[in-house]
C-alpha atoms as a PDB file:
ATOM      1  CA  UNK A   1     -84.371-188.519 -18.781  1.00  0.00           C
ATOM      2  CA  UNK A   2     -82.413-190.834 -21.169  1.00  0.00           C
ATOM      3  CA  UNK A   3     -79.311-192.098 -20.605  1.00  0.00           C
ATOM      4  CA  UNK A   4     -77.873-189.836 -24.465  1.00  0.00           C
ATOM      5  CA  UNK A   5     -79.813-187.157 -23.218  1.00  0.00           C
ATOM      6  CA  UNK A   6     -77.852-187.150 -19.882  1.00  0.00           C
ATOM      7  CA  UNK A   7     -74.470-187.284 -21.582  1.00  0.00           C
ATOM      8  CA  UNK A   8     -75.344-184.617 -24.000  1.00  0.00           C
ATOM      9  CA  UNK A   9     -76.273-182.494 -21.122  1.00  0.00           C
ATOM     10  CA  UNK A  10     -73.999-183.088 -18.570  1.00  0.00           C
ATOM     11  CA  UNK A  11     -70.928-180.950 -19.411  1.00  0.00           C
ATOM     12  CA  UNK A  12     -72.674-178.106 -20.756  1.00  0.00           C
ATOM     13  CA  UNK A  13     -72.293-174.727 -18.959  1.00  0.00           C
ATOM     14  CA  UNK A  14     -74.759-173.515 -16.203  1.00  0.00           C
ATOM     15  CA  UNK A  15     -76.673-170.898 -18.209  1.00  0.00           C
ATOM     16  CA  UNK A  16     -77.326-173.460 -20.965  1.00  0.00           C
ATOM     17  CA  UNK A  17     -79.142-175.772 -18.680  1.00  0.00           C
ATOM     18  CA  UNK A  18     -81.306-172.645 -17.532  1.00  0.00           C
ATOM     19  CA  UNK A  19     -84.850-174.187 -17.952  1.00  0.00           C
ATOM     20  CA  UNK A  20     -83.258-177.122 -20.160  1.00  0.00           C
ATOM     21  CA  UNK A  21     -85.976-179.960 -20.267  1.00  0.00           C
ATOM     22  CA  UNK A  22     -88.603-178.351 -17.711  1.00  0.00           C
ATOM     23  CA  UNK A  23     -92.263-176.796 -18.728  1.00  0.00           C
ATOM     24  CA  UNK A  24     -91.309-173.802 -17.704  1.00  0.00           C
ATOM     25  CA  UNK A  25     -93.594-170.795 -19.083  1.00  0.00           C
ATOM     26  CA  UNK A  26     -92.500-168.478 -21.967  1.00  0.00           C
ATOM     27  CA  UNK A  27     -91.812-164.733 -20.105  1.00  0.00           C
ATOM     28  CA  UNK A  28     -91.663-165.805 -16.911  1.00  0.00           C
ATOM     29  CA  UNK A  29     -90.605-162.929 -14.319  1.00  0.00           C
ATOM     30  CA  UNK A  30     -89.621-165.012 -11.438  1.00  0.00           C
ATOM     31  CA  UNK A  31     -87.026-167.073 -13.961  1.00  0.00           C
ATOM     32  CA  UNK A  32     -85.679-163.548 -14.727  1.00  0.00           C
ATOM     33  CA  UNK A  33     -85.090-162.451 -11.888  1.00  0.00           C
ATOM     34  CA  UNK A  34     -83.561-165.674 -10.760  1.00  0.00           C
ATOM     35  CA  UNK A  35     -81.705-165.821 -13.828  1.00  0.00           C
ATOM     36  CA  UNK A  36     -79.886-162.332 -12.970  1.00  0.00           C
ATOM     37  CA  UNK A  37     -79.601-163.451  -9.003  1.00  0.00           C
ATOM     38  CA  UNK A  38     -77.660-166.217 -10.005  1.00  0.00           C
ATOM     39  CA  UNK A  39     -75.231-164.553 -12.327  1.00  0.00           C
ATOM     40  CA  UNK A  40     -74.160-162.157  -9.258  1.00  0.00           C
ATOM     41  CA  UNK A  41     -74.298-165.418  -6.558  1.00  0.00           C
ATOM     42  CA  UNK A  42     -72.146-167.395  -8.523  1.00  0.00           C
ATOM     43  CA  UNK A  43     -71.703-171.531  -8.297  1.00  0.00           C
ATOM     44  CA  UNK A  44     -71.072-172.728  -5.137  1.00  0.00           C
ATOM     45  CA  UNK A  45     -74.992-172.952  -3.978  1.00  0.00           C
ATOM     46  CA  UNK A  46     -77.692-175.176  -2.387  1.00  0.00           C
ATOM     47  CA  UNK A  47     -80.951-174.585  -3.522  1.00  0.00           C
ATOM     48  CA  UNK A  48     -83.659-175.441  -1.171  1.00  0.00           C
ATOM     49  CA  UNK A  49     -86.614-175.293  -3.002  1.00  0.00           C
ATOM     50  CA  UNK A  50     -90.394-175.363  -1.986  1.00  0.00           C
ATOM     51  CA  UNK A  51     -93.115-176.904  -4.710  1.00  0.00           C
ATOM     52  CA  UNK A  52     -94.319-174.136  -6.898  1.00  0.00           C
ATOM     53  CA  UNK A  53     -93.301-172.980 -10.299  1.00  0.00           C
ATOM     54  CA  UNK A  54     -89.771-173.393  -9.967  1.00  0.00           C
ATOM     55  CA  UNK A  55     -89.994-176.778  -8.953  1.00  0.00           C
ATOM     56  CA  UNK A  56     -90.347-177.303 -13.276  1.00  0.00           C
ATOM     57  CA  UNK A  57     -86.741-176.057 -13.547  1.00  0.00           C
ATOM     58  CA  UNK A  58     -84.925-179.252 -12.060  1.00  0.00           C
ATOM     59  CA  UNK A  59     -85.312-182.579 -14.077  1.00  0.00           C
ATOM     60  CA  UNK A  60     -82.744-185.311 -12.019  1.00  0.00           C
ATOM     61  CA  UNK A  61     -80.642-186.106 -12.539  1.00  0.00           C
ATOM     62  CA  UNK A  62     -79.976-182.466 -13.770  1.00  0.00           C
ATOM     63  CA  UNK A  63     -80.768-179.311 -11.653  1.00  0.00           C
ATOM     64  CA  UNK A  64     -80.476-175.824 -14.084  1.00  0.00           C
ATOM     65  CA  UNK A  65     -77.272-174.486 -11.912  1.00  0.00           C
ATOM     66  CA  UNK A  66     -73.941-175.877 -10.936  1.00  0.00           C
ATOM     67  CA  UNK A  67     -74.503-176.698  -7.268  1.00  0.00           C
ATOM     68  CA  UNK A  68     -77.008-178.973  -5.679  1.00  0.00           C
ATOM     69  CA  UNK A  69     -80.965-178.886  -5.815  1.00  0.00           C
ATOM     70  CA  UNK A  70     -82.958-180.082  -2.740  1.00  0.00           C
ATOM     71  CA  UNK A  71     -86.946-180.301  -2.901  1.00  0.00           C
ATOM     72  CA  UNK A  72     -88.833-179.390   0.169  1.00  0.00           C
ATOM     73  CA  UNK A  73     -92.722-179.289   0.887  1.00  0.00           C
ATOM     74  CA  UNK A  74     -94.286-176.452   0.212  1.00  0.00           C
ATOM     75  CA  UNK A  75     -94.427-175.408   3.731  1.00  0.00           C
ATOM     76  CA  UNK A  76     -91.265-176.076   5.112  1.00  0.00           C
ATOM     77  CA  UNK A  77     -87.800-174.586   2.992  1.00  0.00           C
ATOM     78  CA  UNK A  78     -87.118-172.584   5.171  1.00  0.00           C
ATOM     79  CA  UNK A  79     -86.553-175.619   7.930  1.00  0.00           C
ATOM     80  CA  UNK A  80     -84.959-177.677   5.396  1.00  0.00           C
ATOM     81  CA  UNK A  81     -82.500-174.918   4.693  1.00  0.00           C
ATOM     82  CA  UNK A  82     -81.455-175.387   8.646  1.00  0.00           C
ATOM     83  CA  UNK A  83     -80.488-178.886   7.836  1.00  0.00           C
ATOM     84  CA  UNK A  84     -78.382-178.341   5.273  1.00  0.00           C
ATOM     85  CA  UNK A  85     -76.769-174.960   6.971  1.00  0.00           C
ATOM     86  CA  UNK A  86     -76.336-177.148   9.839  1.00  0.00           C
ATOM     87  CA  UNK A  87     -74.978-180.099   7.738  1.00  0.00           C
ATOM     88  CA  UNK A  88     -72.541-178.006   6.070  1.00  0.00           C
ATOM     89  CA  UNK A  89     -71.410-176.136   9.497  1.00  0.00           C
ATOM     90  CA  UNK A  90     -70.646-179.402  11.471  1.00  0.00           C
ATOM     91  CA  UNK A  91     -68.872-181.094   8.110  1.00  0.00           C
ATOM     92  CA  UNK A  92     -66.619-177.631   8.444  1.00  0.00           C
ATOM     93  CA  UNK A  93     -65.783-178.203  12.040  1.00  0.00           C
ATOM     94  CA  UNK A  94     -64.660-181.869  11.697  1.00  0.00           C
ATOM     95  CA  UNK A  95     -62.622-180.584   8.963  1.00  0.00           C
ATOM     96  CA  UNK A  96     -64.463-182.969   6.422  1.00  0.00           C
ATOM     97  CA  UNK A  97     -65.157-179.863   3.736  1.00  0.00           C
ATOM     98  CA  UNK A  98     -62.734-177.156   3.552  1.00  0.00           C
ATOM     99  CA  UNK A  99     -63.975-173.925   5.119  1.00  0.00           C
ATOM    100  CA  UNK A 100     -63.285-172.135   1.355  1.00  0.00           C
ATOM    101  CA  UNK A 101     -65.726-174.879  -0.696  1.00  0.00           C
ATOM    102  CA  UNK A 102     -68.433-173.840   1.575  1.00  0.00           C
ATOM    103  CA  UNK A 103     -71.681-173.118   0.095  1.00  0.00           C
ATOM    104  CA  UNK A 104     -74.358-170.741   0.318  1.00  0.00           C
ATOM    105  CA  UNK A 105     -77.686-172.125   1.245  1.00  0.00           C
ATOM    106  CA  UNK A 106     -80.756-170.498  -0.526  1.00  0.00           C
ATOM    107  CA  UNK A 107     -84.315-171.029  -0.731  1.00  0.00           C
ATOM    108  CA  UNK A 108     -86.651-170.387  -3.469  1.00  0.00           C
ATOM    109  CA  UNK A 109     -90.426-170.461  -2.905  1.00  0.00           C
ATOM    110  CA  UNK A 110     -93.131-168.832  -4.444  1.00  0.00           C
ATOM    111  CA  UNK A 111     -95.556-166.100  -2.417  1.00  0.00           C
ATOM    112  CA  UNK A 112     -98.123-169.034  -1.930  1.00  0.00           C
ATOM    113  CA  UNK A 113     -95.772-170.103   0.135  1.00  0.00           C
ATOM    114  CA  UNK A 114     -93.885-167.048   1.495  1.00  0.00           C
ATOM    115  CA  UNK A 115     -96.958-165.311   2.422  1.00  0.00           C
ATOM    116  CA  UNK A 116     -99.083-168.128   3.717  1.00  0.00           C
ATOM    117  CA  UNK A 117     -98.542-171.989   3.953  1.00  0.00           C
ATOM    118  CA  UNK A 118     -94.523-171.181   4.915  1.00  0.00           C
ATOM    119  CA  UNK A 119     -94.544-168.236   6.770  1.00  0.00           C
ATOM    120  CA  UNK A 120     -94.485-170.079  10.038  1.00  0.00           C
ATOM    121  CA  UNK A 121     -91.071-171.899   9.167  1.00  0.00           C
ATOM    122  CA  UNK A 122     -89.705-168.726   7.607  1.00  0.00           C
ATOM    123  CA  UNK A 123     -90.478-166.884  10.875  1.00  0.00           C
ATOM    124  CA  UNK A 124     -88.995-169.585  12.937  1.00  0.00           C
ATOM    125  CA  UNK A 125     -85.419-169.333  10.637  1.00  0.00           C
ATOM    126  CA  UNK A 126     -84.948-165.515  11.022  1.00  0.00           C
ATOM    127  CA  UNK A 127     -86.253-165.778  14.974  1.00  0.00           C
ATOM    128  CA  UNK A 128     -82.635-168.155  15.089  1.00  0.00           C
ATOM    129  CA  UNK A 129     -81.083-166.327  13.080  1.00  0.00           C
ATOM    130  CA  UNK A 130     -80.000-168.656   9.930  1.00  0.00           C
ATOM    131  CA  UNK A 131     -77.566-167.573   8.057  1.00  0.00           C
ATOM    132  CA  UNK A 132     -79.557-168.466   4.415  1.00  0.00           C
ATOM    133  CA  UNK A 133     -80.639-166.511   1.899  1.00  0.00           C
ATOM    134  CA  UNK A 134     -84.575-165.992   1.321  1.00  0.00           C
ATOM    135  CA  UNK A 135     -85.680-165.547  -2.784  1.00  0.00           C
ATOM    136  CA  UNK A 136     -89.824-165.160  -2.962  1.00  0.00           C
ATOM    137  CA  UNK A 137     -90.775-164.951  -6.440  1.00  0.00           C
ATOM    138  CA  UNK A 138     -94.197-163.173  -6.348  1.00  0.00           C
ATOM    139  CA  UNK A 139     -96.416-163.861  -8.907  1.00  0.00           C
ATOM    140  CA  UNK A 140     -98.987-162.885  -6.868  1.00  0.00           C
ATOM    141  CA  UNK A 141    -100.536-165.942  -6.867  1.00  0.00           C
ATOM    142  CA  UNK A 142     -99.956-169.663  -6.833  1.00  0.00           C
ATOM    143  CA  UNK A 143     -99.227-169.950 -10.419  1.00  0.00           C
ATOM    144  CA  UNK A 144     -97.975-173.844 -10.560  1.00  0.00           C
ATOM    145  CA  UNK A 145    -101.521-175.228  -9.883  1.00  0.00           C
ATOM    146  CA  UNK A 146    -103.758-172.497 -12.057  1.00  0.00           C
ATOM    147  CA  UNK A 147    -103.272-169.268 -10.649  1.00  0.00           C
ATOM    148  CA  UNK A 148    -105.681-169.228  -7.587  1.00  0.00           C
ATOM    149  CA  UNK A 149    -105.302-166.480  -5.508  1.00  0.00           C
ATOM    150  CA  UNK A 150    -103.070-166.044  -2.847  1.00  0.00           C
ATOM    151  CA  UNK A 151    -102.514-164.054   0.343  1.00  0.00           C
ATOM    152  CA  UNK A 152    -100.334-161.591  -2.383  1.00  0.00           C
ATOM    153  CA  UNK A 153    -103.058-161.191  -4.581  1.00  0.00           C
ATOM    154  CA  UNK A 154    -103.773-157.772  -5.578  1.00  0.00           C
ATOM    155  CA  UNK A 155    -106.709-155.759  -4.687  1.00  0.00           C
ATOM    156  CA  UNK A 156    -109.245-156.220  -7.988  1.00  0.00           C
ATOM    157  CA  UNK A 157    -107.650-159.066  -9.776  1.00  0.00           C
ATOM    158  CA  UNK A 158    -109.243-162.479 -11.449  1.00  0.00           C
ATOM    159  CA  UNK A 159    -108.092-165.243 -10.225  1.00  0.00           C
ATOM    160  CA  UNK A 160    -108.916-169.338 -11.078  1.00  0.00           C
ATOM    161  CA  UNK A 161    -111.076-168.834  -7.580  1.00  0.00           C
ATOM    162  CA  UNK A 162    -111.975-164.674  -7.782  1.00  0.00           C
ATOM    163  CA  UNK A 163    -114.162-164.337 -10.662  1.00  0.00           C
ATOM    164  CA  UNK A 164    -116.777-162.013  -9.469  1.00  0.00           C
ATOM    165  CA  UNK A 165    -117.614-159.436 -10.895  1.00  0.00           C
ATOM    166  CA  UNK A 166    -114.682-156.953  -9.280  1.00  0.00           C
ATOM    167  CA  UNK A 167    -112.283-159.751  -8.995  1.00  0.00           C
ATOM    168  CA  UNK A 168    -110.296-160.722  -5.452  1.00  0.00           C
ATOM    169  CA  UNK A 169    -112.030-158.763  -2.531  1.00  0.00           C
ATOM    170  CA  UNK A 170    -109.069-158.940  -0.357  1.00  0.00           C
ATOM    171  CA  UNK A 171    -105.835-157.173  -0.047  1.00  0.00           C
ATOM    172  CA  UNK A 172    -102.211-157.863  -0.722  1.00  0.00           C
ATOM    173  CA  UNK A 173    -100.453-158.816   2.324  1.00  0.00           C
ATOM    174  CA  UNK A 174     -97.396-157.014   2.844  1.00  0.00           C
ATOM    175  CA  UNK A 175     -94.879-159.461   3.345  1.00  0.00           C
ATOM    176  CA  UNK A 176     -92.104-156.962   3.140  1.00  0.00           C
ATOM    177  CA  UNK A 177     -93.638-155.108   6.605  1.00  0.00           C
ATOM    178  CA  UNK A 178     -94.204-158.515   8.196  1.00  0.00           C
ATOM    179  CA  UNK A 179     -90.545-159.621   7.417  1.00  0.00           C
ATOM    180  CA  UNK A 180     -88.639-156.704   8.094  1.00  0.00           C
ATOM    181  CA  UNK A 181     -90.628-157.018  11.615  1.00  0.00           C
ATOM    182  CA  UNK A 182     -88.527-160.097  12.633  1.00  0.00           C
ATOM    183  CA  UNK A 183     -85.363-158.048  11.767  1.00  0.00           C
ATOM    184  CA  UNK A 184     -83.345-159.956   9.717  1.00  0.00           C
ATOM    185  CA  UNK A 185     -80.578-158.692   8.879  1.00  0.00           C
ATOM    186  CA  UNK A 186     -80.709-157.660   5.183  1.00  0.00           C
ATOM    187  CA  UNK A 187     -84.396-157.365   2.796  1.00  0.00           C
ATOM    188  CA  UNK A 188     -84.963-156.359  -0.286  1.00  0.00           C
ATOM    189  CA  UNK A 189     -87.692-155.915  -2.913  1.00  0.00           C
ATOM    190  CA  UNK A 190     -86.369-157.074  -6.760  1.00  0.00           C
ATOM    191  CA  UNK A 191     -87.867-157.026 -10.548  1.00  0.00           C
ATOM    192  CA  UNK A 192     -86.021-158.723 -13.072  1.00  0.00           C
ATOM    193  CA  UNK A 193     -86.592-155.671 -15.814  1.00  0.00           C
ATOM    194  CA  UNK A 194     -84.632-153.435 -13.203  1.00  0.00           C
ATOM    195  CA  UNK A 195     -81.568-155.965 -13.664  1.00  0.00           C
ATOM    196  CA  UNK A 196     -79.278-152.833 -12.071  1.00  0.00           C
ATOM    197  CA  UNK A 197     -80.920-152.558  -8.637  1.00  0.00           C
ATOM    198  CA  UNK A 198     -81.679-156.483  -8.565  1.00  0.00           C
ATOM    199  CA  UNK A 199     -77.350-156.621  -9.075  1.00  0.00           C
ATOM    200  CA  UNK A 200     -76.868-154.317  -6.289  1.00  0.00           C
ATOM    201  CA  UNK A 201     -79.370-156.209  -3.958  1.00  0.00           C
ATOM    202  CA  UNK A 202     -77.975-159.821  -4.450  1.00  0.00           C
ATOM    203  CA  UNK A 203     -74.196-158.119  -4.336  1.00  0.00           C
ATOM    204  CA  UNK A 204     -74.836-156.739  -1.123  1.00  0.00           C
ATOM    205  CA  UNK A 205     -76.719-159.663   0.769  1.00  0.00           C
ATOM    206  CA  UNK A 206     -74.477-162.103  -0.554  1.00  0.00           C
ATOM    207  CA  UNK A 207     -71.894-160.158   2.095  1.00  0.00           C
ATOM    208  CA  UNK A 208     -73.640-160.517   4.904  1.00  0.00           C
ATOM    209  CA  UNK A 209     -74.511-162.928   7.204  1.00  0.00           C
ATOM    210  CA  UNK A 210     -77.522-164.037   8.788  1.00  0.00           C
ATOM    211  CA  UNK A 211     -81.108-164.258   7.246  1.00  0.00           C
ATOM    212  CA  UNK A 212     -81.195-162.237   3.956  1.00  0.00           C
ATOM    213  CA  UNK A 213     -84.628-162.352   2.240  1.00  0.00           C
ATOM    214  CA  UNK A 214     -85.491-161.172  -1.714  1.00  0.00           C
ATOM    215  CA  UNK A 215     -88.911-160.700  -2.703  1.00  0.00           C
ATOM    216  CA  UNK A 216     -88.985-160.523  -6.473  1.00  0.00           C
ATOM    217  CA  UNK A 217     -91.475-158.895  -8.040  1.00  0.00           C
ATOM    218  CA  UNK A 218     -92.647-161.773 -10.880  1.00  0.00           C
ATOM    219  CA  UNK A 219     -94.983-160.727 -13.496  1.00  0.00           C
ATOM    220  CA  UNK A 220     -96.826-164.314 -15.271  1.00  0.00           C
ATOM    221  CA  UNK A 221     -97.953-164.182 -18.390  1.00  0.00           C
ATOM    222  CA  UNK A 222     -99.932-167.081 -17.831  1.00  0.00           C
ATOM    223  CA  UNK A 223    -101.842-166.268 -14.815  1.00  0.00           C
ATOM    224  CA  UNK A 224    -102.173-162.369 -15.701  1.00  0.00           C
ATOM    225  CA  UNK A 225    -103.088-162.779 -18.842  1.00  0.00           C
ATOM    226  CA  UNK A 226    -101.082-161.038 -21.302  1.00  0.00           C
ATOM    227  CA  UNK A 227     -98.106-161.605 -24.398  1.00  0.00           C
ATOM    228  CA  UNK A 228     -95.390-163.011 -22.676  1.00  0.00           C
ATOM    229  CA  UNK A 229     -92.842-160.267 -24.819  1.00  0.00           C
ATOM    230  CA  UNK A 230     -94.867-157.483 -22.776  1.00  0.00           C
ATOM    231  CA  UNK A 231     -92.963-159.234 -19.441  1.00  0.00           C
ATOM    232  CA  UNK A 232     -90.381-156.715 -19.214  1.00  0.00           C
ATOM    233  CA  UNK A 233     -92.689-153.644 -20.096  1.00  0.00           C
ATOM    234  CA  UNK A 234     -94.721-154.888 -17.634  1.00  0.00           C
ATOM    235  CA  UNK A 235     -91.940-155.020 -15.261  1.00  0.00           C
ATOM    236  CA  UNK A 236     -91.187-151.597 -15.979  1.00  0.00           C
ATOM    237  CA  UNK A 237     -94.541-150.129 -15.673  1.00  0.00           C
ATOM    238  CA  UNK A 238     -94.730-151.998 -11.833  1.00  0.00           C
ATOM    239  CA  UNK A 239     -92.163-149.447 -10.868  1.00  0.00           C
ATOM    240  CA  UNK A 240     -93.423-146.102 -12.720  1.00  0.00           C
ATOM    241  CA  UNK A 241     -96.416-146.671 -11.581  1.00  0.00           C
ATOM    242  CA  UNK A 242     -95.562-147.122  -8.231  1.00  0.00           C
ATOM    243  CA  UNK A 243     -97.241-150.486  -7.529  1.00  0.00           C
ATOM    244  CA  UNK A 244     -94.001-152.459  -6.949  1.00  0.00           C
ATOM    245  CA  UNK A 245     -91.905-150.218  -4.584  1.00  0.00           C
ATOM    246  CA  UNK A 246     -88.202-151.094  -4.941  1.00  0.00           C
ATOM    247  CA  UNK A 247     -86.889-151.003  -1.557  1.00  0.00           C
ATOM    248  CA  UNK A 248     -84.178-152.583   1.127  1.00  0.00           C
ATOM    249  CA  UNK A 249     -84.369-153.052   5.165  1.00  0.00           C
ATOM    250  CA  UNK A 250     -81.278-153.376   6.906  1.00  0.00           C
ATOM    251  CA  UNK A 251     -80.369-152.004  10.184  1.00  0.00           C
ATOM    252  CA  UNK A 252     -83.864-151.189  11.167  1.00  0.00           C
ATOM    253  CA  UNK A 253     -83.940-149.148   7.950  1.00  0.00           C
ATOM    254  CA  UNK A 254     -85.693-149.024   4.706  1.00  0.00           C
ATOM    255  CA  UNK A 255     -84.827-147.161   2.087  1.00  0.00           C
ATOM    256  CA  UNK A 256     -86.316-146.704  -1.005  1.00  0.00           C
ATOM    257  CA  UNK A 257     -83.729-147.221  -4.285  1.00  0.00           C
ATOM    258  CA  UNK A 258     -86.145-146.148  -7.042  1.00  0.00           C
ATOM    259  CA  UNK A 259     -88.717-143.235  -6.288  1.00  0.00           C
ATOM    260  CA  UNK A 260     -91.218-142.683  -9.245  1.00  0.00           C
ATOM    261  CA  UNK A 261     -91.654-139.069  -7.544  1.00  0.00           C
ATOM    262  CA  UNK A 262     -94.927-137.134  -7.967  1.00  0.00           C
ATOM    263  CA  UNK A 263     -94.759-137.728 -11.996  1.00  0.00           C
ATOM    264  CA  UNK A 264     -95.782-141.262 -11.478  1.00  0.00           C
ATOM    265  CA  UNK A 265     -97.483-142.870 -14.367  1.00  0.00           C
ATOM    266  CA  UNK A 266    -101.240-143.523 -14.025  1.00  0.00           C
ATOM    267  CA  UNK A 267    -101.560-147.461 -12.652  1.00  0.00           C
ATOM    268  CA  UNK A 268    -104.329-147.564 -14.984  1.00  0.00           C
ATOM    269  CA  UNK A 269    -101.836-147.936 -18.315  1.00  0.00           C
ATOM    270  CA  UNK A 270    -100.141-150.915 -15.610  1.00  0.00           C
ATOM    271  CA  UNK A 271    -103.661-152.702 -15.285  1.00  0.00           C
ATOM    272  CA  UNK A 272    -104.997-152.527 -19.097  1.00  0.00           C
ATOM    273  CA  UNK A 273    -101.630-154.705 -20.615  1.00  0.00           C
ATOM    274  CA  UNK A 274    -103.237-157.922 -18.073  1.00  0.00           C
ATOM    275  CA  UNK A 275    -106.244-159.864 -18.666  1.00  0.00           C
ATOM    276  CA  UNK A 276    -106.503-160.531 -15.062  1.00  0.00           C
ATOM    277  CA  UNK A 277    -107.744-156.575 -14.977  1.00  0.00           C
ATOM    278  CA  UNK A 278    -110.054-156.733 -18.156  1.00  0.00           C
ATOM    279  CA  UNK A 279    -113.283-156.685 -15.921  1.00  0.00           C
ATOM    280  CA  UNK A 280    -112.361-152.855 -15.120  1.00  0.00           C
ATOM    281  CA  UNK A 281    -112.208-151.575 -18.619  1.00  0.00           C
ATOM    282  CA  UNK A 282    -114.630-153.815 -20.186  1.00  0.00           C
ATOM    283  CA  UNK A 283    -117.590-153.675 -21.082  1.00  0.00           C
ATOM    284  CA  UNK A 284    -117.284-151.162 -19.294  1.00  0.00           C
ATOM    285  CA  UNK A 285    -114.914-148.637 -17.587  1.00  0.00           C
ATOM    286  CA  UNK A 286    -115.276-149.449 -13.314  1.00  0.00           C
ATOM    287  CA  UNK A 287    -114.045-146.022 -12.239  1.00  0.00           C
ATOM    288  CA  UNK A 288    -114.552-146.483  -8.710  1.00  0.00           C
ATOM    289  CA  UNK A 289    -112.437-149.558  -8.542  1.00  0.00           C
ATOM    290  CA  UNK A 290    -109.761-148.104 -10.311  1.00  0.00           C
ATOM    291  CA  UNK A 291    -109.547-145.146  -8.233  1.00  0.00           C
ATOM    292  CA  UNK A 292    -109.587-147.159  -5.278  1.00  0.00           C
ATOM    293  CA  UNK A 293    -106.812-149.270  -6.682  1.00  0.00           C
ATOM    294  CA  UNK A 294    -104.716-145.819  -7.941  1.00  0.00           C
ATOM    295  CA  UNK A 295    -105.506-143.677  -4.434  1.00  0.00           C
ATOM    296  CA  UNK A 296    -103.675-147.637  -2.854  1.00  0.00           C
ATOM    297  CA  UNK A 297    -100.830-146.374  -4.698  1.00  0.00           C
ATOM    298  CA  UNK A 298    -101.268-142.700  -3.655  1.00  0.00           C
ATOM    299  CA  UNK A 299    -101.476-143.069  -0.172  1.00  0.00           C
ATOM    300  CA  UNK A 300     -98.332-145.459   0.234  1.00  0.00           C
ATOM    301  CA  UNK A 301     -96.088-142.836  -1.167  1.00  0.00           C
ATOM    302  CA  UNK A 302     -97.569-139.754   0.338  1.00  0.00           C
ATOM    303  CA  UNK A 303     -96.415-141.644   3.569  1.00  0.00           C
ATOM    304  CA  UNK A 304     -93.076-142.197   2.165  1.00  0.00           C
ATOM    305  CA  UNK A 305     -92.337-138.994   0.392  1.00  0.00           C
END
């Protein structure tokens, strides 16, 4: 960046340096949800963040919030968020930072790595308990290098490396279940176009302490193939339809905030707005696949309800 750049920059507020300089994509869900996470977190943050999409937000010497920005491999946040927990911990105890200008430690990853190349490291920090929060934007697949498929990609969708016929064989891996397992001691699921519940969420684990963990719910118009102004409708229809539960774990408990209730909307009108899901409507209609996909849907809240 150039040096009148820099100084033109530099003093502006926080939310004005959201995205400023960085390829970011137009309608991205993950930066809304982040967006509204960090308007309820406040300033005094470290972001540990693994290479994926968000890595486009920081540009150095500039990161898009007050507060400090630290890279990690894809594989390993969760470990680098140790360091700097434990960094900040002993600086506190040799009275070299005032307990009050302490700072919450927080990594950001996408599901590539949530779900598969990190999980081992995440596992690790909740095993020792880590006081850090956890935000997984799910886009469902790993978005930064094309949009190949990922151990979160849905059931039936195209991806840069499923383009057969029915799209990705496989199955979403339920990283909520797998999580909530280790029992940390506060998870939640998030959307950005239910800005409400994502409030409540980030208000409550910001109060507790010990591993929190966020998986936000990140609709991409680039990878899924549809007007990036449909992002929030989109959003929407993930919930009525049932696809994206909205749900927290603490306690041993999970309760679900939003029900859709029997009167869910078909997933079918959730599937025809993305591109990635064109192969079941055209050229022609693959009713088998998309009652496989809808009785999915079905069976996870006849277990819940």
């Amino acid at each position: 960046m150039d040096t009148e750049k820099y100084h033109r920059m530099k003093d502006l507020p926080a939310e004005h340096l959201l995205g400023t300089g960085t390829a970011m994509c137009s309608g991205c869900g993950g930066l809304e949800a982040l967006h509204q996470a960090y308007d309820v977190l406040g300033s005094k943050n470290i972001f540990v963040n693994a290479a994926g999409c968000m890595t486009m937000l920081s540009v150095y010497p500039l990161t898009p919030f007050k507060g400090s920005w630290l890279y990690t491999a894809m594989a390993s946040s969760p470990a680098g968020a140790q360091g700097v927990r434990d960094a900040l911990d002993i600086l506190i105890e040799q009275d070299r930072l005032p307990a009050h200008e302490d700072l919450n430690v927080i990594t950001l990853t996408g599901d590539g790595s949530a779900s598969g190349i990190g999980m081992s490291a995440t596992s690790s920090a909740i095993e020792r308990g880590l006081d850090f929060l956890y935000i997984c934007y799910d886009n469902e697949g790993y978005g930064n290098t094309g949009q190949q498929y990922s151990a979160s990609t849905p059931h039936g969708a195209r991806t840069a490396t499923s383009k057969g016929g029915e799209g990705f064989s496989g199955d979403k891996k339920d990283l909520f279940a797998i999580w909530a397992a280790h029992g940390p001691a506060y998870m939640a699921t998030v959307i950005g176009s239910e800005p409400l519940d994502l409030a409540q969420k980030m208000e409550t684990a910001s109060k507790i302490k010990g591993p929190k963990l966020i998986i936000a719910f990140s609709p991409c118009p680039t990878g899924w193939d549809y007007d990036p102004a449909e992002t929030v409708t989109i959003g929407k229809l993930a919930v009525k339809t049932g696809i994206w539960p909205l749900k927290e774990y603490q306690d041993g408990r999970v309760v679900h905030t939003r029900n859709p209730g029997k009167k869910r909307v078909p997933v079918e009108e959730y599937l025809r707005l993305q591109g990635r899901f064109r192969h079941l409507f055209e050229p022609r209609t693959n009713t088998e696949m998309l009652q496989d996909i809808q009785s999915r849907v079905d069976n996870y809240w006849a277990a819940v309800e």
